[in-house]
C-alpha atoms as a PDB file:
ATOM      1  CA  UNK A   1      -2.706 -11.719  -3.483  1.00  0.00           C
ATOM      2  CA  UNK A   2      -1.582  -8.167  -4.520  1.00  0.00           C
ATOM      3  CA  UNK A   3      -3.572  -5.261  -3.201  1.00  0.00           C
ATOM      4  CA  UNK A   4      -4.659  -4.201  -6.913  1.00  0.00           C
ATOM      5  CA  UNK A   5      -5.787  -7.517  -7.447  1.00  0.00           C
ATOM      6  CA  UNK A   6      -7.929  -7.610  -4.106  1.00  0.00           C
ATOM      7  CA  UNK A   7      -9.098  -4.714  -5.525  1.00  0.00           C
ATOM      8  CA  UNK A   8     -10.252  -5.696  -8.610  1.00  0.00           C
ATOM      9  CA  UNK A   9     -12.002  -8.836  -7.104  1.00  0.00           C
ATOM     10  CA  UNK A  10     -13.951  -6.519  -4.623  1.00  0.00           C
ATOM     11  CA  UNK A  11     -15.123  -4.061  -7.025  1.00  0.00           C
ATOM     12  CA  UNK A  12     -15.750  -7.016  -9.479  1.00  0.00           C
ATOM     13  CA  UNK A  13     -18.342  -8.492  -6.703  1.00  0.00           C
ATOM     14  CA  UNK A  14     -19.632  -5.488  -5.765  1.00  0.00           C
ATOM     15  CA  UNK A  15     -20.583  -4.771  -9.579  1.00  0.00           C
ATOM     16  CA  UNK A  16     -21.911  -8.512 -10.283  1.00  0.00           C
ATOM     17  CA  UNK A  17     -24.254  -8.008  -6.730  1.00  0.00           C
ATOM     18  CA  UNK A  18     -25.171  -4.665  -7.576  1.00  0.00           C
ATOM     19  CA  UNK A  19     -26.103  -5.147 -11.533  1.00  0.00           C
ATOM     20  CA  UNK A  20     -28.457  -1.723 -11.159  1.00  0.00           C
ATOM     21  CA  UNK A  21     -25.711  -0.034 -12.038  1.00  0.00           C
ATOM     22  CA  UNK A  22     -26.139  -0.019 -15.924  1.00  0.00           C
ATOM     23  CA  UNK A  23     -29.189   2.296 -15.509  1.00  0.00           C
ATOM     24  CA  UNK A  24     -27.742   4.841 -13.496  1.00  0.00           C
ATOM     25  CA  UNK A  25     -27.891   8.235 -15.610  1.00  0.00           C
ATOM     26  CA  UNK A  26     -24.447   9.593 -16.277  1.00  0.00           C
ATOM     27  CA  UNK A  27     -25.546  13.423 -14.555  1.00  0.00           C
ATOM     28  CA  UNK A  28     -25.829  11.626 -11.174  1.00  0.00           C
ATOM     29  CA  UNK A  29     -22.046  11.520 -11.236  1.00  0.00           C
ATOM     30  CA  UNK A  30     -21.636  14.651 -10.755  1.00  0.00           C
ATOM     31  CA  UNK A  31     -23.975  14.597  -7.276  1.00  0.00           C
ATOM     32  CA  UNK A  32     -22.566  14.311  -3.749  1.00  0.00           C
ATOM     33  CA  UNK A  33     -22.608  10.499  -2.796  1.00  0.00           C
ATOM     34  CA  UNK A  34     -25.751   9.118  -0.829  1.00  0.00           C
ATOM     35  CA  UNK A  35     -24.664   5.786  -0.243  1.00  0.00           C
ATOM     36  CA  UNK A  36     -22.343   4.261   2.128  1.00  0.00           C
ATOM     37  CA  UNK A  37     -20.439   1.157   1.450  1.00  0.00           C
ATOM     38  CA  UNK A  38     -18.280  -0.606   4.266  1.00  0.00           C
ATOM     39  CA  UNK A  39     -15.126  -2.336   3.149  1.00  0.00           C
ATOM     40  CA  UNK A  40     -13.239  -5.287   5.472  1.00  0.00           C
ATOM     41  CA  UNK A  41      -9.651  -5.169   5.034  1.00  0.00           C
ATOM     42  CA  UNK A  42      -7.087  -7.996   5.598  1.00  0.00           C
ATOM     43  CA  UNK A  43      -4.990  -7.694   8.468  1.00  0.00           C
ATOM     44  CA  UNK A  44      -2.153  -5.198   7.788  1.00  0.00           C
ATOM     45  CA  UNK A  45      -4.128  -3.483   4.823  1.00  0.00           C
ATOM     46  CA  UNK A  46      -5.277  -0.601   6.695  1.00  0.00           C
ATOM     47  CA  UNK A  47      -1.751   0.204   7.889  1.00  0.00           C
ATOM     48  CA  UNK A  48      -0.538   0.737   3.751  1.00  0.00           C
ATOM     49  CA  UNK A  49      -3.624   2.130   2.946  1.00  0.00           C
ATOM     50  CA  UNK A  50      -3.258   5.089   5.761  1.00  0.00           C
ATOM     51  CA  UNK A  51       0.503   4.971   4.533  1.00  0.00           C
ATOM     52  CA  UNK A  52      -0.088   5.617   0.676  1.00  0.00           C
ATOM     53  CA  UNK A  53      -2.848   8.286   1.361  1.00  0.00           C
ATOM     54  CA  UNK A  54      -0.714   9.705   3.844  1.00  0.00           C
ATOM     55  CA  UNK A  55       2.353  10.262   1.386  1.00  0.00           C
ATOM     56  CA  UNK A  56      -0.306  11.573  -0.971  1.00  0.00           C
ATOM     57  CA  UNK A  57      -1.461  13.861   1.822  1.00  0.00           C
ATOM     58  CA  UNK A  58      -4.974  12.405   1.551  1.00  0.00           C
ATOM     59  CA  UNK A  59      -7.262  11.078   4.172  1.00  0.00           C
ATOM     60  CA  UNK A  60      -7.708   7.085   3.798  1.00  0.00           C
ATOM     61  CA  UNK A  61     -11.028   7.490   3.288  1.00  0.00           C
ATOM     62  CA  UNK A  62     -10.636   9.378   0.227  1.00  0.00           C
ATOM     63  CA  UNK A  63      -7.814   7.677  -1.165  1.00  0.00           C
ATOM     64  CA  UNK A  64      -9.905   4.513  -1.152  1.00  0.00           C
ATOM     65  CA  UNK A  65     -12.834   6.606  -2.900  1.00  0.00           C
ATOM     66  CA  UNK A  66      -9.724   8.065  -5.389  1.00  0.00           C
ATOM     67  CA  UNK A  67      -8.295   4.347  -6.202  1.00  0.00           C
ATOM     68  CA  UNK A  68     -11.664   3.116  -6.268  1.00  0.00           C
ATOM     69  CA  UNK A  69     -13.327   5.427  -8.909  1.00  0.00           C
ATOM     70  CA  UNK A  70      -9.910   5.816 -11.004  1.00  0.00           C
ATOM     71  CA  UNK A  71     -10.572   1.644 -11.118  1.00  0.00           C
ATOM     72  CA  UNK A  72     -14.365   1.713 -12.193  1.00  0.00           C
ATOM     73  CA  UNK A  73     -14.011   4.577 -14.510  1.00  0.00           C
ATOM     74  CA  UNK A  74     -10.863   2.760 -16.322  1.00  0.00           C
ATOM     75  CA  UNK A  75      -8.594   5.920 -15.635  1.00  0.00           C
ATOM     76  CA  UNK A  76      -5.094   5.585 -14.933  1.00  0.00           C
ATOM     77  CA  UNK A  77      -4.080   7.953 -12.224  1.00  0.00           C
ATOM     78  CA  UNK A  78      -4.287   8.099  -8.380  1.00  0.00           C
ATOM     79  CA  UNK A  79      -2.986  11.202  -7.149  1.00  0.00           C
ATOM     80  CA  UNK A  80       0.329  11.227  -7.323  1.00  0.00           C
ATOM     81  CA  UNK A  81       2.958  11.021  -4.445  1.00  0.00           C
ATOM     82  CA  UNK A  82       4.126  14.347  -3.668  1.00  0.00           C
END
């Protein structure tokens, strides 16, 4: 299974599990995050993660949160590879 694809199937669950979602207000995007959410990665996952935000110069952490929103919001781009 690709990475993207694990991707999609985690967000996909977390979405389905989490159906609140459809009356969140559109201003609270703009608000510092308040919730924590713990992923489990298969084994060698966290290595390319921490190698893809590291070419991007990003901490893993916030490459996830990058890759993760750029999927939910249907935008293209992750920040580029410098």
């Amino acid at each position: 299974m690709s990475e993207s694809a694990l991707l999609t199937l985690l967000m996909d669950t977390v979405l389905e599990e989490n159906s609140v979602v459809a009356g969140v207000d559109s201003s609270d995007e703009d608000r510092p995050s308040s919730e924590r959410v713990s992923l489990r990665l298969r084994q060698g996952d966290r290595r390319r993660v921490i190698a893809r935000a590291a070419a991007r110069d990003m901490k893993p952490a916030s490459y996830l949160v990058a890759l993760i929103r750029a999927h939910v919001r249907h935008e293209a781009h992750v920040p580029a590879v410098d």
